[in-house]
PDB file of N, CA and C in Angstrom:
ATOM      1  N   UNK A   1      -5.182 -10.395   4.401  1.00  0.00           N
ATOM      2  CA  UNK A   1      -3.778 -10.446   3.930  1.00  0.00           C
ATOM      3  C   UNK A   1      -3.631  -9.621   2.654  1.00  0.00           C
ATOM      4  N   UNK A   2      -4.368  -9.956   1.747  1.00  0.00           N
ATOM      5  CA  UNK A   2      -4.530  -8.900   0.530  1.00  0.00           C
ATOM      6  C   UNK A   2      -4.663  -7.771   0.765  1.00  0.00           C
ATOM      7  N   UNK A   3      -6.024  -7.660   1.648  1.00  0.00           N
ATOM      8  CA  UNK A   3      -6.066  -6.073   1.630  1.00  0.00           C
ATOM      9  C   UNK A   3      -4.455  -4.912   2.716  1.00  0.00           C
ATOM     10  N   UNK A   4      -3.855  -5.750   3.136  1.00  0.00           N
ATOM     11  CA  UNK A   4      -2.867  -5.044   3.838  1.00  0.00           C
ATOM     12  C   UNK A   4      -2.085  -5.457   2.797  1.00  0.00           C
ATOM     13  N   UNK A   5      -1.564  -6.267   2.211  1.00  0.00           N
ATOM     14  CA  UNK A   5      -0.568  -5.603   0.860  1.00  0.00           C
ATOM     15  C   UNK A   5      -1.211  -4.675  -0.255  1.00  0.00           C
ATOM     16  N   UNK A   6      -2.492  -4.473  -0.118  1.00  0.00           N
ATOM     17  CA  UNK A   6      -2.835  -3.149  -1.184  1.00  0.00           C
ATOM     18  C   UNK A   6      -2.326  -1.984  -0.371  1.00  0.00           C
ATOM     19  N   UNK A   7      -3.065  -1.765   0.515  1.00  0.00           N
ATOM     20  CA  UNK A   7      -2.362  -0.509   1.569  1.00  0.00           C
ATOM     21  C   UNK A   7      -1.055  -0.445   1.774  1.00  0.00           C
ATOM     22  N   UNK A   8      -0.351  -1.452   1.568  1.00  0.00           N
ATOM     23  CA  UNK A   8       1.246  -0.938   1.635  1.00  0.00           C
ATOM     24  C   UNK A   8       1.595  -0.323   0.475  1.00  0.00           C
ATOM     25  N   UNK A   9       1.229  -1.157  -0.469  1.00  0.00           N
ATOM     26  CA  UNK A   9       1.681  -0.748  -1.776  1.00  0.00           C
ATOM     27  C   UNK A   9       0.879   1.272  -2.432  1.00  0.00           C
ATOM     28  N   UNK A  10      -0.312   0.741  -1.745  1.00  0.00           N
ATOM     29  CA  UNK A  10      -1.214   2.437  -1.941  1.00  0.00           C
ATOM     30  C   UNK A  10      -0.575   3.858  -1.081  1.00  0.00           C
ATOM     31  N   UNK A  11       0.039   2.863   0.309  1.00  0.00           N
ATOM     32  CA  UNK A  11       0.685   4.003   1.049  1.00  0.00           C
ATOM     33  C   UNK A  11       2.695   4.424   0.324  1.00  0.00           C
ATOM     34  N   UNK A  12       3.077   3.271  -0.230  1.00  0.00           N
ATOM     35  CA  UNK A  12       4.648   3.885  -1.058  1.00  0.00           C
ATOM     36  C   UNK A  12       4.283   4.184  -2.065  1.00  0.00           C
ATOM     37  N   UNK A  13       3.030   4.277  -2.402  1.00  0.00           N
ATOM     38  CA  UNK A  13       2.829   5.081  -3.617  1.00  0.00           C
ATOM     39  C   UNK A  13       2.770   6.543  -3.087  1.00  0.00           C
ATOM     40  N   UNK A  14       1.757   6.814  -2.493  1.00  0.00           N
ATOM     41  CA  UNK A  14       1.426   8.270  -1.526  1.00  0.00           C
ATOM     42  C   UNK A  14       3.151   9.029  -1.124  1.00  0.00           C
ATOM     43  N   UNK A  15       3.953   8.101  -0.629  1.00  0.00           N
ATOM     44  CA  UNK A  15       5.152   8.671  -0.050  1.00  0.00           C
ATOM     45  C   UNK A  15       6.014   9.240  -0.978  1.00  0.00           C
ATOM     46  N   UNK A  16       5.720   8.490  -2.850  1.00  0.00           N
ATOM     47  CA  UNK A  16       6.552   9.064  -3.889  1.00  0.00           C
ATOM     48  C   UNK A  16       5.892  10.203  -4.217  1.00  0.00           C
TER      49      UNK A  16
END
């Protein structure tokens, strides 16, 4: 569960 809210948050970082 954690590690898929890091990757969301690591991937809308990537998209800015």
């Amino acid at each position: 569960m954690v590690f898929f809210v890091a990757a969301t948050i690591f991937t809308l970082l990537k998209l800015c």
